[in-house]
C-alpha atoms as a PDB file:
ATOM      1  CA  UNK A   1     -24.072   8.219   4.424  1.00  0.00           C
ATOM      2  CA  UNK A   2     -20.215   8.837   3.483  1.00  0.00           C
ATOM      3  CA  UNK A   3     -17.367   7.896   5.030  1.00  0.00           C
ATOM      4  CA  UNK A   4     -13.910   9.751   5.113  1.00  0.00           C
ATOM      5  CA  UNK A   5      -9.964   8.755   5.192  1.00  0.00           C
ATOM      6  CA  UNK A   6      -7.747  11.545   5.738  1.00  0.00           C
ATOM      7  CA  UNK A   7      -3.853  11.434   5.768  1.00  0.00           C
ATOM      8  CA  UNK A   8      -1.874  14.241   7.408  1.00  0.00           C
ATOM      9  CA  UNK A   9       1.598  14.893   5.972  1.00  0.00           C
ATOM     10  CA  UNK A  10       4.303  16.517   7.802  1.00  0.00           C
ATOM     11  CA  UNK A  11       7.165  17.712   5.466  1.00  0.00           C
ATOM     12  CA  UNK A  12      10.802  18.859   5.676  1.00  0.00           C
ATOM     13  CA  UNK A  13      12.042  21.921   4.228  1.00  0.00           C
ATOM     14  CA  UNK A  14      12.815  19.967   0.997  1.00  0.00           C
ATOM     15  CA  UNK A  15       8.930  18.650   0.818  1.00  0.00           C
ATOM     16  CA  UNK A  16      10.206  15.276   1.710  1.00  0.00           C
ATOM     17  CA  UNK A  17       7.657  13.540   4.172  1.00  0.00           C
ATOM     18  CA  UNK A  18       8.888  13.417   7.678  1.00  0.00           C
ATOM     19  CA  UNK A  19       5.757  11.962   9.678  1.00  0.00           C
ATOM     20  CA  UNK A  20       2.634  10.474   8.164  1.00  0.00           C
ATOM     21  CA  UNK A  21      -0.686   9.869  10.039  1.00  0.00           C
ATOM     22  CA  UNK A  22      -3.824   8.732   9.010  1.00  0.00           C
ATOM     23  CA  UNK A  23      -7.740   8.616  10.300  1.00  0.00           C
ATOM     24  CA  UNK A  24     -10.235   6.327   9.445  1.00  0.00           C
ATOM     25  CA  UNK A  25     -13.057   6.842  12.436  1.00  0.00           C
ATOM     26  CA  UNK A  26     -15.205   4.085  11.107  1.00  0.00           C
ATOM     27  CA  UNK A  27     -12.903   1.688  11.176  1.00  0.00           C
ATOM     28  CA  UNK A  28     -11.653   3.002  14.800  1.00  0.00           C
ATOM     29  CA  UNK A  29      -8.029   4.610  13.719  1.00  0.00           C
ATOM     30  CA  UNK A  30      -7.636   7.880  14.964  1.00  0.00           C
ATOM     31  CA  UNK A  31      -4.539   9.596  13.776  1.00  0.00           C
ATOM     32  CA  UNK A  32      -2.336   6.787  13.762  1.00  0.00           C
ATOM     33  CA  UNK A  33       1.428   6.947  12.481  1.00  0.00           C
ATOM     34  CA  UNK A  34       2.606   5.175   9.771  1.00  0.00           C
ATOM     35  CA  UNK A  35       6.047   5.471   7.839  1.00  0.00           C
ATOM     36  CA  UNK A  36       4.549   4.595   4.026  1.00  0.00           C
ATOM     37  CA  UNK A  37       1.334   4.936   2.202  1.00  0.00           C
ATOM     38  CA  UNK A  38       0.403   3.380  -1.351  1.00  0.00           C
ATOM     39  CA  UNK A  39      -3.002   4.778  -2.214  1.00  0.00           C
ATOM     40  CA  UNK A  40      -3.883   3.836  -6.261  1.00  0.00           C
ATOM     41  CA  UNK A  41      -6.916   5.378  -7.345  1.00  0.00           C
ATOM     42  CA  UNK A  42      -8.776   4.861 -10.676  1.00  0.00           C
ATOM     43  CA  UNK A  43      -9.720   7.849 -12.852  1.00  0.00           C
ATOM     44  CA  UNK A  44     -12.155   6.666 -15.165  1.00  0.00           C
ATOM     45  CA  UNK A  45     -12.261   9.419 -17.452  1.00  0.00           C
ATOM     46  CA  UNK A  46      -8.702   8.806 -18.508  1.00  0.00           C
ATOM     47  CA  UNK A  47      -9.024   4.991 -18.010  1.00  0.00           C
ATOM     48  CA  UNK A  48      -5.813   5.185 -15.883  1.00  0.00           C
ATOM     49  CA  UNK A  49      -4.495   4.576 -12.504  1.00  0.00           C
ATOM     50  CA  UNK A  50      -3.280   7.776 -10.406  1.00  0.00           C
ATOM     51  CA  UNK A  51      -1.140   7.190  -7.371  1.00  0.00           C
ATOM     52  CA  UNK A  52       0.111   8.675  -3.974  1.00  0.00           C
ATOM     53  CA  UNK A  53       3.334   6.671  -2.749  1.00  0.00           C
ATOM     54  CA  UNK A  54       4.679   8.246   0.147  1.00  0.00           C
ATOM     55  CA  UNK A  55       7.250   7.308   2.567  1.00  0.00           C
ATOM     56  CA  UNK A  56       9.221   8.936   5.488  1.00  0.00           C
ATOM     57  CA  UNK A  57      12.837   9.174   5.452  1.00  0.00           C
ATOM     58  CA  UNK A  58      13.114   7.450   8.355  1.00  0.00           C
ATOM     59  CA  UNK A  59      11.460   4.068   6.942  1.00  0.00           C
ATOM     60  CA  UNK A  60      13.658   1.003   7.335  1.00  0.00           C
ATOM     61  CA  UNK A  61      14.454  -0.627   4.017  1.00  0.00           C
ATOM     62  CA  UNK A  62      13.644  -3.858   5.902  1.00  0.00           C
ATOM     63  CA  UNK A  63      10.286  -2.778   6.431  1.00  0.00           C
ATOM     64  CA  UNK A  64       9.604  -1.310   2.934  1.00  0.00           C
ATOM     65  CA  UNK A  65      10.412  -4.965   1.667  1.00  0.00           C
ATOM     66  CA  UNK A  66       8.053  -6.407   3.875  1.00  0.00           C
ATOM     67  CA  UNK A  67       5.547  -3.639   3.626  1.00  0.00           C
ATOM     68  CA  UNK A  68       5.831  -4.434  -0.665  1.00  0.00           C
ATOM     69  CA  UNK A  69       5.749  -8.052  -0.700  1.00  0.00           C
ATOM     70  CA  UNK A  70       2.442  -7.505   1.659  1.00  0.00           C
ATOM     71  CA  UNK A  71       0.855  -4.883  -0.696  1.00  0.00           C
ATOM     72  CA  UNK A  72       1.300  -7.625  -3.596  1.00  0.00           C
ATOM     73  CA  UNK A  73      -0.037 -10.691  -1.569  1.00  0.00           C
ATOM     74  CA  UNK A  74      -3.394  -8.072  -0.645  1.00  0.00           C
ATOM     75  CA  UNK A  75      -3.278  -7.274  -4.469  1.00  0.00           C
ATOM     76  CA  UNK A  76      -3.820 -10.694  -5.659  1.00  0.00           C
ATOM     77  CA  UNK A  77      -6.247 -11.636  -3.150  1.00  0.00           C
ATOM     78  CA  UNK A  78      -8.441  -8.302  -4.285  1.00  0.00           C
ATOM     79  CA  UNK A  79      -7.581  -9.296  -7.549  1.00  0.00           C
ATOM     80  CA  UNK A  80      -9.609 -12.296  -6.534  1.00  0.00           C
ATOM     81  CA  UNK A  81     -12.244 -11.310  -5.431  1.00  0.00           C
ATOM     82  CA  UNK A  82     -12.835  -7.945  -8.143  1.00  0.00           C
ATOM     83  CA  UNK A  83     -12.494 -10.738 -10.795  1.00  0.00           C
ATOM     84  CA  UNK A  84     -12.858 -14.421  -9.942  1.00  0.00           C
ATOM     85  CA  UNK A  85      -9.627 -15.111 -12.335  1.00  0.00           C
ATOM     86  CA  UNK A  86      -8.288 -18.014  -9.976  1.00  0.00           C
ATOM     87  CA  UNK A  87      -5.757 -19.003 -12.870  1.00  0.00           C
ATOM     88  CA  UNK A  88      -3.999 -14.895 -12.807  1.00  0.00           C
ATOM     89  CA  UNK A  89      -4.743 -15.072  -9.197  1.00  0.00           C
ATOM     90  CA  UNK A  90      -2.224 -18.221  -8.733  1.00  0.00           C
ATOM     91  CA  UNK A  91       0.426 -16.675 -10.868  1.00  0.00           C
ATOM     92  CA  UNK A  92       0.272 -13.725  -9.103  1.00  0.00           C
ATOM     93  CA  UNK A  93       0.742 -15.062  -5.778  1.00  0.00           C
ATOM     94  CA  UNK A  94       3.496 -17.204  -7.532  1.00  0.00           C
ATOM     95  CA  UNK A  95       5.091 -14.194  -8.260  1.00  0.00           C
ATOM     96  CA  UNK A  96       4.726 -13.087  -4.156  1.00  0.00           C
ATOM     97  CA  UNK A  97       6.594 -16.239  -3.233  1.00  0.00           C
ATOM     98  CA  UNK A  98       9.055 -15.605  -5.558  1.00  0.00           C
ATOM     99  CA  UNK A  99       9.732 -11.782  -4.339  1.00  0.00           C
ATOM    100  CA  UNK A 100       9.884 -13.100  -0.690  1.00  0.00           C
ATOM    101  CA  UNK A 101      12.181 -15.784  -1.973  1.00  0.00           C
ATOM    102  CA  UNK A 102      14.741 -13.321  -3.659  1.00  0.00           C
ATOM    103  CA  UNK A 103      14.144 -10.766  -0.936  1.00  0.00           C
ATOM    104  CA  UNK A 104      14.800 -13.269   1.750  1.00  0.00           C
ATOM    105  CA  UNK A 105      11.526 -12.508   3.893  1.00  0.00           C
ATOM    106  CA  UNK A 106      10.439 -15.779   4.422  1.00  0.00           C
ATOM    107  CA  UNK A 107      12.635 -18.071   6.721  1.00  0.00           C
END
């Protein structure tokens, strides 16, 4: 059995992205807009993390705050549960209260 994600990338003349969509059929998305992806993924050959961070021009700054301070929050709680570390698991989410704080996201 597999299972496939696919992102669609629509770019300007300067290769800047302009529209994003994405598909994920078992989970019921079927290309659905977005304005920013983070996608890390782990190469275990060179024992480091390659990313895709993409983002249309058009994404409110507003939203890319929020859309960060979310992607930490889910980070710690994978954190979690990849590791069981509760102690790094509170500091981290510390650190997410502290990045609303400064950021002024929670009211």
């Amino acid at each position: 059995m597999t299972s496939e994600i696919k992102f669609n990338i629509q770019l300007d003349e300067n290769r800047v992205p302009e529209k994003l969509h994405w598909s994920a059929q078992d989970g019921g998305v079927e290309t659905e807009e977005t304005k920013a992806i983070m996608l890390s993924i782990w190469d275990n050959k060179a024992q480091e993390t390659m990313r895709i961070d993409l983002w249309t021009k058009d994404m409110p700054v507003d939203e890319m705050k929020v859309f960060f301070h979310q992607t930490l929050v889910a980070m710690a709680d994978t954190f979690h549960r990849a590791t069981g570390d509760e102690k790094m698991t509170d500091t981290m989410k510390d650190f997410c209260d502290y990045f609303a704080e400064k950021l002024e996201l929670k009211k």
